[in-house]
C-alpha atoms as a PDB file:
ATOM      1  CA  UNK A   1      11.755 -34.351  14.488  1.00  0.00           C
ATOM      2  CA  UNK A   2       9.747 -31.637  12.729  1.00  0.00           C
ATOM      3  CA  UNK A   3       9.756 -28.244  14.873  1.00  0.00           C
ATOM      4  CA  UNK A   4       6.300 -26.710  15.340  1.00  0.00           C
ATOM      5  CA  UNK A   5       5.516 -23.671  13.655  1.00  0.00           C
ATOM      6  CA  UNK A   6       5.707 -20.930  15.847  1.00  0.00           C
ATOM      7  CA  UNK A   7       2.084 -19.483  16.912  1.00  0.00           C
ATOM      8  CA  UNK A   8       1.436 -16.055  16.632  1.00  0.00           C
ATOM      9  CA  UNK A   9       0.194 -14.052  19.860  1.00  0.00           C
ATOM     10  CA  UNK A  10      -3.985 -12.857  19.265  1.00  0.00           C
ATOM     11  CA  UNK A  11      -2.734  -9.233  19.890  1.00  0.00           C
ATOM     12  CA  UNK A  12      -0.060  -9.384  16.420  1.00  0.00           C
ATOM     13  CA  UNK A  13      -2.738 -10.971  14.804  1.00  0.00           C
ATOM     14  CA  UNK A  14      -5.450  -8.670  15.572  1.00  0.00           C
ATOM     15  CA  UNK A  15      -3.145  -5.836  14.774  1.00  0.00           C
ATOM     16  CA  UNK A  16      -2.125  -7.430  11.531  1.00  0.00           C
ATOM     17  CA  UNK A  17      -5.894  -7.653  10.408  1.00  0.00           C
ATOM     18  CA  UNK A  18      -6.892  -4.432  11.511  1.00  0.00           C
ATOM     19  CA  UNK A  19      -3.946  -2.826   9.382  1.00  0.00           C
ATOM     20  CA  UNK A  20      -4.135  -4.749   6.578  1.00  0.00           C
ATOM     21  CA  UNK A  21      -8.062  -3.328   6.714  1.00  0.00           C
ATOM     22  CA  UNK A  22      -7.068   0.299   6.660  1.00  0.00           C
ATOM     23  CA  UNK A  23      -4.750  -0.006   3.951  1.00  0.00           C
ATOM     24  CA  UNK A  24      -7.125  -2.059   2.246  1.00  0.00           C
ATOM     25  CA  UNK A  25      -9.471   0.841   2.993  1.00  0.00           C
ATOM     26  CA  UNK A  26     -11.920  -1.480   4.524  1.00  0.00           C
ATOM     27  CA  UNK A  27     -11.932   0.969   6.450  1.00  0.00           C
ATOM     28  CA  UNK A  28     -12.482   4.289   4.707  1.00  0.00           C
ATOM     29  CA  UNK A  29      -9.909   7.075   5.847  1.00  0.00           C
ATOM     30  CA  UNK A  30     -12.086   9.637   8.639  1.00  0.00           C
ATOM     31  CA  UNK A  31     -14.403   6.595   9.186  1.00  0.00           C
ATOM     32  CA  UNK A  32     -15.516   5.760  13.234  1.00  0.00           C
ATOM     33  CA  UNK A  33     -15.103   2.318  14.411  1.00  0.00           C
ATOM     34  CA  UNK A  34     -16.465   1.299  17.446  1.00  0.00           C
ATOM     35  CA  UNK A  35     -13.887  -0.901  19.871  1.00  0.00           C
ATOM     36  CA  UNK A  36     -16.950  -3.226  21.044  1.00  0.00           C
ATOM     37  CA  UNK A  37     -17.714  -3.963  17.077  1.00  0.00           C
ATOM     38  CA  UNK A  38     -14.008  -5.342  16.639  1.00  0.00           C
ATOM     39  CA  UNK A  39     -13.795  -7.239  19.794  1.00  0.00           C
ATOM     40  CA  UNK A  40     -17.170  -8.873  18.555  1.00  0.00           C
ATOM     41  CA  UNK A  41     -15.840  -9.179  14.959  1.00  0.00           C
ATOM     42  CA  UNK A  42     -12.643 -11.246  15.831  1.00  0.00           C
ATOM     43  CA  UNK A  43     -14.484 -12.666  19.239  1.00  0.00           C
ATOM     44  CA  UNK A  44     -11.972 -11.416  21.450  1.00  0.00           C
ATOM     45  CA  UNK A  45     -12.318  -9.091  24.505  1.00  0.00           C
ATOM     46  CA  UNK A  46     -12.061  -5.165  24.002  1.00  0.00           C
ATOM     47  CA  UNK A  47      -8.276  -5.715  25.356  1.00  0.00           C
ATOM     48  CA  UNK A  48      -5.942  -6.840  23.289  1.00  0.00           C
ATOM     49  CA  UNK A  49      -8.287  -4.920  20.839  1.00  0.00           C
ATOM     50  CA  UNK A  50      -7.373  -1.848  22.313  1.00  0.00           C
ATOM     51  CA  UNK A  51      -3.737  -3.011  22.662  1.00  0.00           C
ATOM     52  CA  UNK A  52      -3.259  -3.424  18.623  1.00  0.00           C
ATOM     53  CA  UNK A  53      -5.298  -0.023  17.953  1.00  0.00           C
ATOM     54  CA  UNK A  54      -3.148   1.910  20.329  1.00  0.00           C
ATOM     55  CA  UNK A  55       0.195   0.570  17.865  1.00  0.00           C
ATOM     56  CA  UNK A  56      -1.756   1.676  15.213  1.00  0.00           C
ATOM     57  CA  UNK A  57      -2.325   5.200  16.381  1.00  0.00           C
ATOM     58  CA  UNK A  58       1.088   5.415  17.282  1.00  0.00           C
ATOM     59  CA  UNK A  59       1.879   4.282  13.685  1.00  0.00           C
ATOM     60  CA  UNK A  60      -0.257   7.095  12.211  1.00  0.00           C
ATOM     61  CA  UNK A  61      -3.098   4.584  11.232  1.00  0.00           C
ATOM     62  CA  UNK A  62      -5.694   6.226  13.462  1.00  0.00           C
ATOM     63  CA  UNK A  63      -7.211   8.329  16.398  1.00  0.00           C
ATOM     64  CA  UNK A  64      -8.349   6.985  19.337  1.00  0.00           C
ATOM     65  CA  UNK A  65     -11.596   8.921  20.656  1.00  0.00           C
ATOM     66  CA  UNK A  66     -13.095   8.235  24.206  1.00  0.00           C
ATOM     67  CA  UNK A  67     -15.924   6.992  24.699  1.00  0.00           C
ATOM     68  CA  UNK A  68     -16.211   6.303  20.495  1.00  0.00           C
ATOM     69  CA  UNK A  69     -13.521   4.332  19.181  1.00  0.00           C
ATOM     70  CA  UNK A  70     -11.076   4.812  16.867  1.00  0.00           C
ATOM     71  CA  UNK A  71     -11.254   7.250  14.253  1.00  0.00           C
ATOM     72  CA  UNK A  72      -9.449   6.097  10.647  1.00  0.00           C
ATOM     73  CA  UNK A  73      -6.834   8.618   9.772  1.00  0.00           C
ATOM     74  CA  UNK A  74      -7.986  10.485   6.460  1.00  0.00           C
ATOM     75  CA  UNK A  75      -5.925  11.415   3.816  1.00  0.00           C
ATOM     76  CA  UNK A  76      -4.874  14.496   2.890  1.00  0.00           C
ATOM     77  CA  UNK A  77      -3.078  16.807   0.125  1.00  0.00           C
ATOM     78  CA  UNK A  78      -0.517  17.459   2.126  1.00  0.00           C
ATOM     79  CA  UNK A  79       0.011  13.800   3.459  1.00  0.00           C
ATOM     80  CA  UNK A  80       0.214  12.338   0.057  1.00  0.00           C
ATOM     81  CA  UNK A  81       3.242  15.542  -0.879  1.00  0.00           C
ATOM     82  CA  UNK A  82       4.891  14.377   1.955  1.00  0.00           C
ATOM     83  CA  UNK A  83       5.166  10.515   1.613  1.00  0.00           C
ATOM     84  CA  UNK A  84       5.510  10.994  -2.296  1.00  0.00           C
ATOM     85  CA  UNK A  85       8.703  13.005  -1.598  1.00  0.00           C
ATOM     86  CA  UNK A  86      10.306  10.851   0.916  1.00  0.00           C
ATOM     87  CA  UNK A  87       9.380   7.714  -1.846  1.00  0.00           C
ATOM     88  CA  UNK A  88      10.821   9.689  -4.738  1.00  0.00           C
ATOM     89  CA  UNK A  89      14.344   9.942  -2.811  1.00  0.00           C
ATOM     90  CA  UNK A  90      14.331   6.028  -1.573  1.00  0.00           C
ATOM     91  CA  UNK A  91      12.349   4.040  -4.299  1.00  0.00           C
ATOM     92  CA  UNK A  92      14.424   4.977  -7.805  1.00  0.00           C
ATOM     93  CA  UNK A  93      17.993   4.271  -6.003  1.00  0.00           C
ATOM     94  CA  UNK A  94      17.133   0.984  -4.170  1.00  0.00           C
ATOM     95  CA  UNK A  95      14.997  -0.270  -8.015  1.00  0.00           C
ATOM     96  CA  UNK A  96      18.469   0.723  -9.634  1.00  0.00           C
ATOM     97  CA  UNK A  97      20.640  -1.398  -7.097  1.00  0.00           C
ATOM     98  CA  UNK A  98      18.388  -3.729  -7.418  1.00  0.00           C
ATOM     99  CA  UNK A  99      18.629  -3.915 -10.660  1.00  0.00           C
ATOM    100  CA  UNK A 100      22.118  -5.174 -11.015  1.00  0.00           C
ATOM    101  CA  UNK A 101      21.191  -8.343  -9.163  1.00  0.00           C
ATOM    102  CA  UNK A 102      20.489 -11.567 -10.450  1.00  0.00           C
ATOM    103  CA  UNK A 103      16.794 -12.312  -9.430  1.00  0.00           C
ATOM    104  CA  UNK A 104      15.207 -13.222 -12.405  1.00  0.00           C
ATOM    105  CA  UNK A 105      12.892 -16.067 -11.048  1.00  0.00           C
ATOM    106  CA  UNK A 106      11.514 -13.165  -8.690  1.00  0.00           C
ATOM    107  CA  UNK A 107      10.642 -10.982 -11.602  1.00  0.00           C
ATOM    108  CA  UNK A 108       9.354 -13.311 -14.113  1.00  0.00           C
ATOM    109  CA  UNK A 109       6.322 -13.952 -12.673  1.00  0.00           C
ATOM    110  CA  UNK A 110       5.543 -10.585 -11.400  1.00  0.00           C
ATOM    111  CA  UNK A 111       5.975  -9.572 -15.093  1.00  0.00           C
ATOM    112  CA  UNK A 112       3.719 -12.715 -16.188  1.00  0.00           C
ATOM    113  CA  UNK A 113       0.884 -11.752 -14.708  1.00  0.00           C
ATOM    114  CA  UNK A 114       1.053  -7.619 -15.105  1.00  0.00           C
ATOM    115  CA  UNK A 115       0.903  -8.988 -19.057  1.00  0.00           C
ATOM    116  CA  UNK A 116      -2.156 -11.368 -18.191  1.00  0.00           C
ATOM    117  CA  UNK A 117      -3.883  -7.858 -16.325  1.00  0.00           C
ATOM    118  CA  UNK A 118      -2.928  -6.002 -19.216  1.00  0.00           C
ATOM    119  CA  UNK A 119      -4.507  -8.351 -21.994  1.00  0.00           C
ATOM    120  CA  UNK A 120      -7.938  -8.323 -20.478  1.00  0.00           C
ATOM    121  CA  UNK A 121      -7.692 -10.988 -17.357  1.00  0.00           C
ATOM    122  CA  UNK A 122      -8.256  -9.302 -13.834  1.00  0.00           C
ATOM    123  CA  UNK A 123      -8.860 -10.476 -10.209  1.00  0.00           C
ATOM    124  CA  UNK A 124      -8.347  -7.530  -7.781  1.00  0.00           C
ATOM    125  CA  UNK A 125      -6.990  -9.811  -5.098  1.00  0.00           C
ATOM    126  CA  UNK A 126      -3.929 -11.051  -7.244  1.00  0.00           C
ATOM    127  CA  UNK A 127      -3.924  -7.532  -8.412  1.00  0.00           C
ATOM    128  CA  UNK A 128      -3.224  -6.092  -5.187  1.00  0.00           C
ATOM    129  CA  UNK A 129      -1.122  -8.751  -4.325  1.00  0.00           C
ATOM    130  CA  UNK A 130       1.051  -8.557  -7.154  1.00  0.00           C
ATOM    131  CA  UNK A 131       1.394  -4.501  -6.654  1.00  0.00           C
ATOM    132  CA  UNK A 132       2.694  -5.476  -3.604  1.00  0.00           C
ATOM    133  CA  UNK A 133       5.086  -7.511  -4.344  1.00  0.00           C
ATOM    134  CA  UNK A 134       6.307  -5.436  -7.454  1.00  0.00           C
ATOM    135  CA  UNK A 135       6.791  -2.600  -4.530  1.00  0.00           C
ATOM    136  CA  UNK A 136       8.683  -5.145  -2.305  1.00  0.00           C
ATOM    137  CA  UNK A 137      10.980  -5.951  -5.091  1.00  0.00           C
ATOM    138  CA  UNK A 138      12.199  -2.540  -5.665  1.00  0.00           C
ATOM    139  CA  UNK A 139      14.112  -3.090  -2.010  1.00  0.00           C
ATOM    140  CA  UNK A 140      13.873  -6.853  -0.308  1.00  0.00           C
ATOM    141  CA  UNK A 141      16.284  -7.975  -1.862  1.00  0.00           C
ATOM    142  CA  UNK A 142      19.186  -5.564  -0.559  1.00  0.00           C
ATOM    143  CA  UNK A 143      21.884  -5.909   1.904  1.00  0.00           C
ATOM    144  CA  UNK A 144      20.880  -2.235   3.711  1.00  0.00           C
ATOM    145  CA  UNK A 145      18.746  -2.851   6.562  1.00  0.00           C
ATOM    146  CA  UNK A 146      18.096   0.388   7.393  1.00  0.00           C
ATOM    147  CA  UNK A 147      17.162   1.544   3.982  1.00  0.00           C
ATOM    148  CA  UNK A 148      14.760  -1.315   3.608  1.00  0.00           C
ATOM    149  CA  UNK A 149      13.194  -0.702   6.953  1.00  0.00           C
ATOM    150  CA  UNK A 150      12.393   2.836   5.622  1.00  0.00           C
ATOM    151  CA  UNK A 151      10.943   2.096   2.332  1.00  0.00           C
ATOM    152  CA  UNK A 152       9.191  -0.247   3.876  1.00  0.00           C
ATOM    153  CA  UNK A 153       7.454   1.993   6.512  1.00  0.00           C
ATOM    154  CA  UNK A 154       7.114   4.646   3.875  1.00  0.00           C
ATOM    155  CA  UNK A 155       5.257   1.761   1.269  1.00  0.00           C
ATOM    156  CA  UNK A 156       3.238   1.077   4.102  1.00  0.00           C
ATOM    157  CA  UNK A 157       1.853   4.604   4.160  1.00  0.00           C
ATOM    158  CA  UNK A 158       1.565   5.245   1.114  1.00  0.00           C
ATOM    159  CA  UNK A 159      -0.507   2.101   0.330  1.00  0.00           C
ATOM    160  CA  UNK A 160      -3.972   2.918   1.465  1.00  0.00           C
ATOM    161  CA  UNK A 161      -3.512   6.154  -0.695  1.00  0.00           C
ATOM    162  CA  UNK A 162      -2.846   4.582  -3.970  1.00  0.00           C
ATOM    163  CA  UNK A 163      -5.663   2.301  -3.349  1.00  0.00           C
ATOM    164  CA  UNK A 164      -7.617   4.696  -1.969  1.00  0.00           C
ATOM    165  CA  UNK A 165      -7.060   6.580  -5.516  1.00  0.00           C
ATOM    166  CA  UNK A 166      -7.040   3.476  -7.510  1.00  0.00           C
ATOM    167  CA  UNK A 167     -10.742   2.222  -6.098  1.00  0.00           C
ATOM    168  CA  UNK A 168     -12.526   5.165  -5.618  1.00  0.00           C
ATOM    169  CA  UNK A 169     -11.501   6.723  -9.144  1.00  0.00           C
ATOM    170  CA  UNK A 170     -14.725   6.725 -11.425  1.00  0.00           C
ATOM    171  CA  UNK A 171     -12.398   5.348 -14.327  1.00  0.00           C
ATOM    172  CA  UNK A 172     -10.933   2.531 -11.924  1.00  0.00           C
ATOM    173  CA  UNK A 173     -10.294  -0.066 -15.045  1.00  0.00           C
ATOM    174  CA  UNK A 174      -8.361   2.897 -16.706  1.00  0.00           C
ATOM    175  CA  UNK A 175      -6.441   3.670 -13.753  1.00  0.00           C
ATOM    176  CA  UNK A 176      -5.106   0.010 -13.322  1.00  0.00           C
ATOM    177  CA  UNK A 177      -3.975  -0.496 -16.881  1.00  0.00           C
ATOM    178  CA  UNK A 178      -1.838   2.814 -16.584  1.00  0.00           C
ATOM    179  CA  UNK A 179      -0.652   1.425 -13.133  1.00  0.00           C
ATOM    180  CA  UNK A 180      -0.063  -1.676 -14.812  1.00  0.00           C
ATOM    181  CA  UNK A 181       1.466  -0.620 -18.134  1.00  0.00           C
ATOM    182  CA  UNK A 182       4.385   1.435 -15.663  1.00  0.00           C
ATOM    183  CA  UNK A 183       4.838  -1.822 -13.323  1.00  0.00           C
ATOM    184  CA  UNK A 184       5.524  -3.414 -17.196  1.00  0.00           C
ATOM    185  CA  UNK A 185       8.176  -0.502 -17.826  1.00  0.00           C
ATOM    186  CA  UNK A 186       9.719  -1.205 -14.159  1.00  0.00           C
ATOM    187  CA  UNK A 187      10.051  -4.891 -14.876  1.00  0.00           C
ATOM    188  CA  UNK A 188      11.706  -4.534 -18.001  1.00  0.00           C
ATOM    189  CA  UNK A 189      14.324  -2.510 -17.311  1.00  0.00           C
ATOM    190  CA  UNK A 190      15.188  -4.758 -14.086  1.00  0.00           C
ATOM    191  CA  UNK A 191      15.450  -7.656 -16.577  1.00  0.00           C
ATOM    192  CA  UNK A 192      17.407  -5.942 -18.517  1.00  0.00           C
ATOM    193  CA  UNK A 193      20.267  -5.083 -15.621  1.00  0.00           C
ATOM    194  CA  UNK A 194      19.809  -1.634 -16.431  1.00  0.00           C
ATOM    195  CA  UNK A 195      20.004   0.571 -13.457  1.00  0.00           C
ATOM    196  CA  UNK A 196      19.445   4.130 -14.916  1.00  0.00           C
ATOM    197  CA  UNK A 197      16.278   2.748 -16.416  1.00  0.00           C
ATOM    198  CA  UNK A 198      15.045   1.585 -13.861  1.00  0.00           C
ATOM    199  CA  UNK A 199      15.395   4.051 -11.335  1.00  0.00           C
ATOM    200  CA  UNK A 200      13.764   6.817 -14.486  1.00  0.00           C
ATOM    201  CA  UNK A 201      10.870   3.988 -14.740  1.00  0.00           C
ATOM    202  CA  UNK A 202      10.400   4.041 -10.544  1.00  0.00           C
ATOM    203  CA  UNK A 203      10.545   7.662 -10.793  1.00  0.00           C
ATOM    204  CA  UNK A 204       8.167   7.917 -13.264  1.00  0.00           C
ATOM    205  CA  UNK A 205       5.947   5.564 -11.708  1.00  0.00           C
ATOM    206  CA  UNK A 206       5.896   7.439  -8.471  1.00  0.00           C
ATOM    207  CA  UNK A 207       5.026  10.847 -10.033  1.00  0.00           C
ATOM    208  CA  UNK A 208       1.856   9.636 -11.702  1.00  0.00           C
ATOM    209  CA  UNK A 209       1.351   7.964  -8.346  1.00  0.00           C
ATOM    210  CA  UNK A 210       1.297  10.999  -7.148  1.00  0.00           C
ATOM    211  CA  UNK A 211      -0.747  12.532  -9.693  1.00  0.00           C
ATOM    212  CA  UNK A 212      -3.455  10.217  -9.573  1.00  0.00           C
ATOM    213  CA  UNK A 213      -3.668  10.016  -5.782  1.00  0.00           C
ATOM    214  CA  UNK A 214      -4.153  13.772  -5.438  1.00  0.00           C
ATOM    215  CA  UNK A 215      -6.834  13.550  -8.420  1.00  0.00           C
ATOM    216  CA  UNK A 216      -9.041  11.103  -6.479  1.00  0.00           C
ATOM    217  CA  UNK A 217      -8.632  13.045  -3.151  1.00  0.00           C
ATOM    218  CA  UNK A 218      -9.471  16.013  -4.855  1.00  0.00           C
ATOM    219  CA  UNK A 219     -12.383  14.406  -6.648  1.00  0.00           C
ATOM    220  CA  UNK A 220     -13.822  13.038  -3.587  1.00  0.00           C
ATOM    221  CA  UNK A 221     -13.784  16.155  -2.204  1.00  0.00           C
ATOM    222  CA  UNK A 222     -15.816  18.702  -4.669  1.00  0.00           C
ATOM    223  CA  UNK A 223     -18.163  15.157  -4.160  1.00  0.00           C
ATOM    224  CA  UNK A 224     -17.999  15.856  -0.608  1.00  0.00           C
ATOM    225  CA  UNK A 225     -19.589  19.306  -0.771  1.00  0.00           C
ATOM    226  CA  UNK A 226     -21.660  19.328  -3.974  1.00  0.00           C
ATOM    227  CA  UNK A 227     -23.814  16.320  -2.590  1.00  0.00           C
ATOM    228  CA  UNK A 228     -26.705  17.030  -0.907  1.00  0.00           C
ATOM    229  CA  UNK A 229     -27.236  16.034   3.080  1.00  0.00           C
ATOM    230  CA  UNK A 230     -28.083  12.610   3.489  1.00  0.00           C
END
């Protein structure tokens, strides 16, 4: 007898959507959302709305305002310094473990596609999809549960800032084919077992990350105050 997939409360999956929108930047970091607007979005009442927003403030996400709604964290310099460091210390040593283990099928077709992005075919849903996996790789498949649970809340952060950089950039196509072209680097070295390689590719990877994230939120803001009141 076939058990029946467990159903997931309203409150996890309103919380799940509304997340997945920030990082997304759906909703853009400092922007105001109204509670009533998301209860009539997803058809639900202003509850268990308010119930998945307040796990998202207390995850960083956002601010609630009274009488508004939620405010969308922004992002800023010193944010992206912050998270950067923390991924520079967990990212390279968990990609070089990882490394050494024998998980080709999982990397082949991550490495497929980055090749079909790089030679001219793109779909920015399979692109962001694949960057996430690629990021997952680095750590899910470890023994260390602890060390995955804080990559994974650090990846989590750090996610609506790359995109955030990735989207808004005015040279967006450029930006993905160097993104791309470093995932490539990652990839091969896992293939090739090679630990030290891999961990220099990650750490490469995560300084350009860097780089470019702090170039868009810099860029957006000289846009910020040279355009003229709306």
């Amino acid at each position: 007898m076939k058990r029946k997939p467990a159903l997931v409360p309203v409150r996890e999956q309103l919380y799940e959507h509304i997340k997945s929108a920030i990082l997304s930047n759906a909703y853009a970091p400092g922007q105001i959302v109204q509670i009533e607007k998301l209860a009539d979005q997803f058809g639900v009442s202003t509850t268990p709305i308010r119930e998945a927003l307040i796990r998202l403030e207390a995850a960083g996400f956002l601010r609630m305002i009274p009488n508004k709604g939620v405010k969308i964290s922004e992002i800023s310099e010193e944010d992206v310094l912050h998270v950067w460091e923390i991924r520079r210390l967990l990212e390279p040593y968990a990609g070089s473990l990882t490394a050494l283990l024998d998980i080709e099928e999982h990397i082949r077709p991550l490495y497929s596609r980055s090749q079909s992005f790089l030679n001219g075919w793109f779909d920015l849903e399979l692109y962001m999809q694949t960057d996430i996996a690629i990021h997952e790789l680095f750590y899910v498949h470890l023994d260390n549960a602890p060390l995955k649970e804080m990559i994974e809340r650090v990846q989590q952060m750090s996610m609506r800032m790359r995109y955030f950089a990735e989207n808004s950039s005015a040279t967006s196509s450029s930006v993905v084919t160097e993104v791309t072209t470093e995932h490539v680097t990652i990839l091969d070295a896992m293939l090739a077992h090679d630990a030290d390689a891999t961990a220099t590719a990650i750490e490469r990877h995560l300084v350009n990350g860097e780089r470019r994230t702090l170039e868009s939120i810099h860029s957006n803001a000289v846009v910020s105050e040279t355009s003229p009141p709306s």
